[in-house]
C-alpha atoms as a PDB file:
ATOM      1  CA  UNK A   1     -23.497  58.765 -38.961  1.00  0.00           C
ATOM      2  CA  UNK A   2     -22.307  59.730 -42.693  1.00  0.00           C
ATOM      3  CA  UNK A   3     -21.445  62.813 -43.856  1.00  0.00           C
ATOM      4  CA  UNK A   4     -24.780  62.956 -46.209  1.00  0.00           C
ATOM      5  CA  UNK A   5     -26.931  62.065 -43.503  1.00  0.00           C
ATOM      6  CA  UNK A   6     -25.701  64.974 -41.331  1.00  0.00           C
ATOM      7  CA  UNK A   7     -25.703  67.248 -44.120  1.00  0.00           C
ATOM      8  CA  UNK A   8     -29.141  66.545 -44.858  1.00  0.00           C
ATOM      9  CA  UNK A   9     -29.844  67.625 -41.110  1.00  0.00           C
ATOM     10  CA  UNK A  10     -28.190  69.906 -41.217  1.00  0.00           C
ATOM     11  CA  UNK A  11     -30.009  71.068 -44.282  1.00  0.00           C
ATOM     12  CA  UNK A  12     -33.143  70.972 -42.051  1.00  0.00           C
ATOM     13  CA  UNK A  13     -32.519  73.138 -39.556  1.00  0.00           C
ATOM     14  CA  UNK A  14     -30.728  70.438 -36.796  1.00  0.00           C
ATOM     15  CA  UNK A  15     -28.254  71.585 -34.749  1.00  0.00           C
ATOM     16  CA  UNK A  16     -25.212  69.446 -34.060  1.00  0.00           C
ATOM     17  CA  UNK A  17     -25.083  68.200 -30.398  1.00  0.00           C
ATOM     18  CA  UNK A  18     -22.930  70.327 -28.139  1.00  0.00           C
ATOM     19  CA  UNK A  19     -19.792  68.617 -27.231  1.00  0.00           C
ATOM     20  CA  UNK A  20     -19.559  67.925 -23.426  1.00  0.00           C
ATOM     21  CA  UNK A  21     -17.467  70.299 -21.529  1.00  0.00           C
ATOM     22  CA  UNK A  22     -14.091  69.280 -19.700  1.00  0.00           C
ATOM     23  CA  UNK A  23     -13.963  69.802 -15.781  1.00  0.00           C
ATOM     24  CA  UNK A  24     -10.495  71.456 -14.785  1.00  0.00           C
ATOM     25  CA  UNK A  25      -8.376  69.063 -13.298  1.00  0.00           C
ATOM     26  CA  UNK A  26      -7.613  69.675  -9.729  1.00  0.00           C
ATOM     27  CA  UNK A  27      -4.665  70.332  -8.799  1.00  0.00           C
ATOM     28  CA  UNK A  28      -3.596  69.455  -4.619  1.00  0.00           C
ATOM     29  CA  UNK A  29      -3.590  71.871  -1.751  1.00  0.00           C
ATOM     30  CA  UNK A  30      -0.892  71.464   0.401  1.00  0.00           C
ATOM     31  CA  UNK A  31      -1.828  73.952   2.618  1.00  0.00           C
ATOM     32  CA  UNK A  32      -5.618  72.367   3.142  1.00  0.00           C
ATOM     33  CA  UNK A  33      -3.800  68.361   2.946  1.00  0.00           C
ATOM     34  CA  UNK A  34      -1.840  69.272   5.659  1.00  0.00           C
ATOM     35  CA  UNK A  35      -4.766  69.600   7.759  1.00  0.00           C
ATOM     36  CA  UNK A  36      -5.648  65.865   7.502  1.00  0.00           C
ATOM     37  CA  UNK A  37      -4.923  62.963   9.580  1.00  0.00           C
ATOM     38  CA  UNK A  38      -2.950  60.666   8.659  1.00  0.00           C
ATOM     39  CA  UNK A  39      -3.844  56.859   8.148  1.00  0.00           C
ATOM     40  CA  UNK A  40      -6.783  54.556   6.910  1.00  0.00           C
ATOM     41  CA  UNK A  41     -10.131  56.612   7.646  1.00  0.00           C
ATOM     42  CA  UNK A  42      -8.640  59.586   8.614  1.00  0.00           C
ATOM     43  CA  UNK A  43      -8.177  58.199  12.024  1.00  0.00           C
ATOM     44  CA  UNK A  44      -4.050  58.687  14.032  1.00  0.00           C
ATOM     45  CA  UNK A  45      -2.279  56.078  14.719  1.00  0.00           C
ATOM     46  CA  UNK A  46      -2.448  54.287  17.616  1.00  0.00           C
ATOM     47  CA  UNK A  47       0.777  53.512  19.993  1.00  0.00           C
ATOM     48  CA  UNK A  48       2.431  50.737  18.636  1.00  0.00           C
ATOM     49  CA  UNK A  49       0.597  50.542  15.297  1.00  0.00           C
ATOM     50  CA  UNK A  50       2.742  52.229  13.128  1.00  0.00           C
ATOM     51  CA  UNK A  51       2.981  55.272  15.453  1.00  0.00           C
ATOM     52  CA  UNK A  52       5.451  56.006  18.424  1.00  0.00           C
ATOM     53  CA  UNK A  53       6.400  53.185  20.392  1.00  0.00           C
ATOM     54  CA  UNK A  54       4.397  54.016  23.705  1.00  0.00           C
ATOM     55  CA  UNK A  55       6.394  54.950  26.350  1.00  0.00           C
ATOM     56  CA  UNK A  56       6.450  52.354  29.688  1.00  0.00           C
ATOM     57  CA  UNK A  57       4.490  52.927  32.626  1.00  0.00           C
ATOM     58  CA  UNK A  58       6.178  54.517  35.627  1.00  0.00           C
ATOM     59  CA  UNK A  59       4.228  52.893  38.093  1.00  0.00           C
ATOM     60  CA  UNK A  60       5.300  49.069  36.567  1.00  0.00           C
ATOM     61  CA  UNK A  61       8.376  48.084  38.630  1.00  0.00           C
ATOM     62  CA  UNK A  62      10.561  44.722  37.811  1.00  0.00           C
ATOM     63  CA  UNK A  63       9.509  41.945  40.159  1.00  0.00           C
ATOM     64  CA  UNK A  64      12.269  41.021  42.192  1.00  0.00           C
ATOM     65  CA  UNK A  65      13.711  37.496  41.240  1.00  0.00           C
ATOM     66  CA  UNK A  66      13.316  34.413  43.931  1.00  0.00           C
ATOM     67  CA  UNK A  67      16.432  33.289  45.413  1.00  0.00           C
ATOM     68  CA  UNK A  68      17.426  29.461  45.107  1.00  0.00           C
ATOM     69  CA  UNK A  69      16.734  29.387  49.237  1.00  0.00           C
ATOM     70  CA  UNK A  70      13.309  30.561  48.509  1.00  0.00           C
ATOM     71  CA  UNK A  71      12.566  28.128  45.429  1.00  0.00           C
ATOM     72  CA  UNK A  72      13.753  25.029  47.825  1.00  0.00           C
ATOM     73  CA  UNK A  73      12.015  26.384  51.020  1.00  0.00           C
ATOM     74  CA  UNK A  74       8.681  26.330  48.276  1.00  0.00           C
ATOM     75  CA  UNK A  75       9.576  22.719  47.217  1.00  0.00           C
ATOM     76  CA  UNK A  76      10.042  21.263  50.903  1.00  0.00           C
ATOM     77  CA  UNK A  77       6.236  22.534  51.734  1.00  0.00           C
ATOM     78  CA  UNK A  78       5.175  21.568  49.141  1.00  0.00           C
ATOM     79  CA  UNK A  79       6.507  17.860  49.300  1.00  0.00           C
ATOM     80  CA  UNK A  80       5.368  17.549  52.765  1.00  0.00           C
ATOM     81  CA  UNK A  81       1.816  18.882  51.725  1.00  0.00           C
ATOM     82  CA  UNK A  82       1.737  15.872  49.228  1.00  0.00           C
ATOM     83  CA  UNK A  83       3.119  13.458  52.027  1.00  0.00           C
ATOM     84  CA  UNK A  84       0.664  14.492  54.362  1.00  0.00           C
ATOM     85  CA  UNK A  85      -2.132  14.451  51.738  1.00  0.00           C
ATOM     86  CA  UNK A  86      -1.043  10.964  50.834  1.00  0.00           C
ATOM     87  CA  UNK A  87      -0.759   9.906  54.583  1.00  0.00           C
ATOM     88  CA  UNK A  88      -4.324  10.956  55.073  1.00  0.00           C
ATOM     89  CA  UNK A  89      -5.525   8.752  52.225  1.00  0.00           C
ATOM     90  CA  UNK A  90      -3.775   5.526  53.251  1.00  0.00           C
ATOM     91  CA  UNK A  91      -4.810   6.234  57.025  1.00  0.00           C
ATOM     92  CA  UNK A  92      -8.598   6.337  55.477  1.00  0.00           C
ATOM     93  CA  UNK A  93      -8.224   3.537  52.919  1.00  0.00           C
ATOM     94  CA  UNK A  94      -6.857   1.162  55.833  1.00  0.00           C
ATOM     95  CA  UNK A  95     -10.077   2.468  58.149  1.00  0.00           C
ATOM     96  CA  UNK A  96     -12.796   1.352  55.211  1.00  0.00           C
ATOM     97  CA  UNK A  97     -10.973  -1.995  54.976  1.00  0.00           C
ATOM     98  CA  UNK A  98     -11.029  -2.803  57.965  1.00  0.00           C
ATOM     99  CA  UNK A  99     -14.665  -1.890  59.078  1.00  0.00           C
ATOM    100  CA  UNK A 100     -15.099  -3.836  55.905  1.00  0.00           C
ATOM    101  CA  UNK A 101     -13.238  -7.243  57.270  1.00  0.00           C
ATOM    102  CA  UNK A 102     -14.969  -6.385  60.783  1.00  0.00           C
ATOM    103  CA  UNK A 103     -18.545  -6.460  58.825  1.00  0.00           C
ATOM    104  CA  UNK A 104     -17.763  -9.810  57.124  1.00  0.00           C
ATOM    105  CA  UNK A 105     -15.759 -11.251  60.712  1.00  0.00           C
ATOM    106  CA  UNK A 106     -19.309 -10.172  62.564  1.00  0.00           C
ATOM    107  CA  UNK A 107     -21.909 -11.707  60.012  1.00  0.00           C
ATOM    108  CA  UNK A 108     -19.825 -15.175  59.515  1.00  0.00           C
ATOM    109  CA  UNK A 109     -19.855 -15.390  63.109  1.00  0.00           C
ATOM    110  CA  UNK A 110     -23.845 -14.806  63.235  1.00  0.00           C
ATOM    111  CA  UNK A 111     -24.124 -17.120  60.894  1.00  0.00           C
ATOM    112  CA  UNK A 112     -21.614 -19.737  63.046  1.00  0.00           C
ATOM    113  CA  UNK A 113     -23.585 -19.364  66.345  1.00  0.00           C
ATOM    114  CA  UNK A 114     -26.976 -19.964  64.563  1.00  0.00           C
ATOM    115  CA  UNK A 115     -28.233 -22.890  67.193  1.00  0.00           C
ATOM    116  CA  UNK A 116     -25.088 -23.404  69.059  1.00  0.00           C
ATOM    117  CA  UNK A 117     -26.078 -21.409  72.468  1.00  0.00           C
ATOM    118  CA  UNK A 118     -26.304 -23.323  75.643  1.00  0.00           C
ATOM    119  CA  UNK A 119     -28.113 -20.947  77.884  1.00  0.00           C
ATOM    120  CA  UNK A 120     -30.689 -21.674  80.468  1.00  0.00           C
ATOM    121  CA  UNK A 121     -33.218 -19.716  80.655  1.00  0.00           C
ATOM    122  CA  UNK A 122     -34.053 -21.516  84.204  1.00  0.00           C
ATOM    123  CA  UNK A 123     -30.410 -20.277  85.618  1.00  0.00           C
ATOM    124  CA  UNK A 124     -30.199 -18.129  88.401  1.00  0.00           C
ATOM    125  CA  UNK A 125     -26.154 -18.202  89.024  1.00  0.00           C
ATOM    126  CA  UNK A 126     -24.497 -14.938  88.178  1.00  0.00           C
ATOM    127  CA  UNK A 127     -20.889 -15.785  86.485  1.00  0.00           C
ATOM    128  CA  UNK A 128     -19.595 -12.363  86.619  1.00  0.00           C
ATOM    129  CA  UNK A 129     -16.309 -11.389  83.650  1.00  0.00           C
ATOM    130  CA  UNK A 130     -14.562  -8.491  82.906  1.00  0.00           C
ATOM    131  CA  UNK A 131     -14.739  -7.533  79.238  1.00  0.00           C
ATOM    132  CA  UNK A 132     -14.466  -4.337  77.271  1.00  0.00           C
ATOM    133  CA  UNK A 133     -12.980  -3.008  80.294  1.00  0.00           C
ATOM    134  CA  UNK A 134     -16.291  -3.554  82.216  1.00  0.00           C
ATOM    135  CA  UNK A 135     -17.877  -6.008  84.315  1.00  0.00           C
ATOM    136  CA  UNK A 136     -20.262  -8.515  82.523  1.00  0.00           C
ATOM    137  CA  UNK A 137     -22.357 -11.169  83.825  1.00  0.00           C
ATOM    138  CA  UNK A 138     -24.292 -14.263  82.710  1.00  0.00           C
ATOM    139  CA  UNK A 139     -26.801 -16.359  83.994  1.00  0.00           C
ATOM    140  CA  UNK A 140     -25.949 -20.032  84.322  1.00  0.00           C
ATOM    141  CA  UNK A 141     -26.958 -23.311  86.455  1.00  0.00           C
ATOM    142  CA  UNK A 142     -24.871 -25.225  89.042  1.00  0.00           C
ATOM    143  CA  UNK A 143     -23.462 -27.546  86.507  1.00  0.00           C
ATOM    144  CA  UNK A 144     -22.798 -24.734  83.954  1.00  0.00           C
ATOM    145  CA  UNK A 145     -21.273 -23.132  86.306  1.00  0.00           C
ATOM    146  CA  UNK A 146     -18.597 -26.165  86.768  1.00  0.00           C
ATOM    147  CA  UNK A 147     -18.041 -26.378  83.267  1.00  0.00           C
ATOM    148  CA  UNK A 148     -17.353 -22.969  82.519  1.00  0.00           C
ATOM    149  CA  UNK A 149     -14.818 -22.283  85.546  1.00  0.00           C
ATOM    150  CA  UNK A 150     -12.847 -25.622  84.350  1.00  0.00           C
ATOM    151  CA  UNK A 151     -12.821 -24.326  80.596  1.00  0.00           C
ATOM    152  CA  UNK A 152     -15.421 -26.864  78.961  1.00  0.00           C
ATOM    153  CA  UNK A 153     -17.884 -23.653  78.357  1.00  0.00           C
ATOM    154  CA  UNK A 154     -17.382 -20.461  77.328  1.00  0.00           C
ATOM    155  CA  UNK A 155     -18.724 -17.174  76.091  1.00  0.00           C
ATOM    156  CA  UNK A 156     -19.003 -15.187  73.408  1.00  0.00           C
ATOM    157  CA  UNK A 157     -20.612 -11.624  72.838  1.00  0.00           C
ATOM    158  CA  UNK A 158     -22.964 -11.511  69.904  1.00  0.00           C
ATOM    159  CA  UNK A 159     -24.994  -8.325  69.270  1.00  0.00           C
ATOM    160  CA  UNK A 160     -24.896  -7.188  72.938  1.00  0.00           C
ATOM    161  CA  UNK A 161     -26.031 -10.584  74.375  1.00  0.00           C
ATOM    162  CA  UNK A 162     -23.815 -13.157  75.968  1.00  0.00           C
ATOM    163  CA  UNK A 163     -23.997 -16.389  74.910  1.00  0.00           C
ATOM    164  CA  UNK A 164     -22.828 -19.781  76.983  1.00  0.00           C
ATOM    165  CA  UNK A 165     -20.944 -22.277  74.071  1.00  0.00           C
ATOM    166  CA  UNK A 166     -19.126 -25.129  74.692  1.00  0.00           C
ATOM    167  CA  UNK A 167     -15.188 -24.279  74.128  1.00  0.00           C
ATOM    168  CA  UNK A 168     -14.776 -25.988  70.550  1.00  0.00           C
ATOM    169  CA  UNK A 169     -17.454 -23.512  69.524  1.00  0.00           C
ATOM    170  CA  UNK A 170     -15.341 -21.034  71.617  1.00  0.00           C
ATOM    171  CA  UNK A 171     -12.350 -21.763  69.767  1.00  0.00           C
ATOM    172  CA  UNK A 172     -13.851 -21.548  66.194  1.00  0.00           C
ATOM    173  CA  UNK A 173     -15.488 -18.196  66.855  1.00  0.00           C
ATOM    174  CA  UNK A 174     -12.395 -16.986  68.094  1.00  0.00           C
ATOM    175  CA  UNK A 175     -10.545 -17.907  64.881  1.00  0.00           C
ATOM    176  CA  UNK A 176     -13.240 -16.329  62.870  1.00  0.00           C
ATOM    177  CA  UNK A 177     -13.346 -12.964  65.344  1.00  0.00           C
ATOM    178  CA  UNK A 178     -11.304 -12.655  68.334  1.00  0.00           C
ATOM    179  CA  UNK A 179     -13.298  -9.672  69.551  1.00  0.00           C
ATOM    180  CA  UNK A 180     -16.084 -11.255  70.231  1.00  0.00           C
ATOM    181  CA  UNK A 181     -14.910 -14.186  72.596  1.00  0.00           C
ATOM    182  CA  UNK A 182     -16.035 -12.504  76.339  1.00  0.00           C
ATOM    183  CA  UNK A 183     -14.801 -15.037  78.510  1.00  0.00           C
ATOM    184  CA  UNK A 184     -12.706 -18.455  78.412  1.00  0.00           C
ATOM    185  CA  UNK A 185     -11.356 -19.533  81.527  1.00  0.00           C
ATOM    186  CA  UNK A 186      -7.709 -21.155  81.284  1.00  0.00           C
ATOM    187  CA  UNK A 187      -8.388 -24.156  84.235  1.00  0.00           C
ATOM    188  CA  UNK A 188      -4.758 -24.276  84.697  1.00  0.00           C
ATOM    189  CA  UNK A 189      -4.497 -20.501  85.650  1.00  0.00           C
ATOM    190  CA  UNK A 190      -3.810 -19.423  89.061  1.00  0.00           C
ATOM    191  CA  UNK A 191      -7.490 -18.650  91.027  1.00  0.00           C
ATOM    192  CA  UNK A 192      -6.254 -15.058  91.245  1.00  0.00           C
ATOM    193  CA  UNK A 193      -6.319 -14.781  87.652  1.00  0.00           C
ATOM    194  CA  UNK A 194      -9.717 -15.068  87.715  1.00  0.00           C
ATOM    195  CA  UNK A 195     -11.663 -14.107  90.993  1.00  0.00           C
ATOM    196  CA  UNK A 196     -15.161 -14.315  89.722  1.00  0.00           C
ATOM    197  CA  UNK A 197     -15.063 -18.395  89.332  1.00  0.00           C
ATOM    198  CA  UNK A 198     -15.332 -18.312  93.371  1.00  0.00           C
ATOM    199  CA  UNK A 199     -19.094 -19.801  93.281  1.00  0.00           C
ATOM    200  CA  UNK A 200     -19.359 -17.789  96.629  1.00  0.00           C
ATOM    201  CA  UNK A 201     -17.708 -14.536  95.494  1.00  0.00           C
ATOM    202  CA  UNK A 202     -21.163 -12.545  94.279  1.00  0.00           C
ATOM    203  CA  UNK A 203     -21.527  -9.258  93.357  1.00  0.00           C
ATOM    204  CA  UNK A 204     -25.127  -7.776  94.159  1.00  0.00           C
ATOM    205  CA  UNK A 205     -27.332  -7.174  91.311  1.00  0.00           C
ATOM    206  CA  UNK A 206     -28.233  -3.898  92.296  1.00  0.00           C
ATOM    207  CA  UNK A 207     -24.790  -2.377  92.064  1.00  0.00           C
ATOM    208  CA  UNK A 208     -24.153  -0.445  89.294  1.00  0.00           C
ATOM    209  CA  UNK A 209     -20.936  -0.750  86.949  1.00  0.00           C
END
């Protein structure tokens, strides 16, 4: 604003604005600072941030160090924990394989036999034969009978049943599962060997084994 204006205000009865008064600068307390915590926020510092280093627990005790004999007695267990482990494995691995080479043994030999039996169902000879650590027994005719006591027939277990085959067929199945051949008579064999070729030794039907 120029000096004529203002006059000319002035001059008319204005008052000039009052200057804004100044606000005493404060000066600090150190008495009433003294009363306030120190850190960001007001807030004391924790132990270990910038504070006091906190003092250790007197319940904490060192641990006590292993000795070497307890470090190897650790390792031996443990070894033999893994041995055993391993053991149990291969023990269960060699179980699967071979109920898995019995399976395919058992359904080539099915599949061998298919037409091959030679039993009568007329016979009325009981040709008694241990096997499986029992006595067995099949049913064959006169002539049967012959041939299996001088080693042209034998038999093989298939499925529970007992099946009369001449002895090539014998001798295949046995290549293809040894388990399953019941009974082949060696002709050369001494007669006490074998008992049950006697055509007169009988053992009554009625008994029990």
């Amino acid at each position: 604003m120029t000096d004529s204006l203002r006059d000319q205000l002035l001059g008319l009865g204005f008052k000039p604005a009052p200057k804004p008064e100044r606000k005493p600068e404060r000066r600090p307390d150190p008495r009433r600072d003294a009363h306030k915590p120190a850190g960001k926020g007001g807030a004391h510092p924790k132990p270990g941030q910038g504070g006091k280093p906190r003092p250790p627990q007197g319940n904490a005790k060192p641990k006590p160090k292993r000795s070497q004999e307890d470090i190897d007695l650790a390792k031996a267990y443990a070894i033999r924990a893994q041995r055993e482990k391993d053991e149990r494995i291969e023990a269960e691995r060699v179980k699967q394989e071979e109920a898995r080479v019995r399976r395919e043994a058992k359904a080539k030999l099915d599949a061998f036999l298919k037409d091959k039996a030679l039993n009568d169902a007329d016979a009325d000879v009981a040709r008694h034969f241990p096997y499986g650590g029992k006595i067995k027994r099949i049913y064959v005719n006169a002539e049967q009978l012959k041939a299996l006591n001088a080693g042209e027939l034998g038999v093989v277990q298939q499925n529970g049943r007992y099946l009369l085959v001449t002895s090539a067929v014998l001798a295949e199945a046995e290549s293809i599962f040894p388990q399953a051949v019941a009974l082949k008579v060696d002709p050369d064999a001494p007669a006490a060997d074998d008992p049950y070729a006697d055509p007169q030794y009988q053992v009554p039907d009625d008994l029990v084994w």
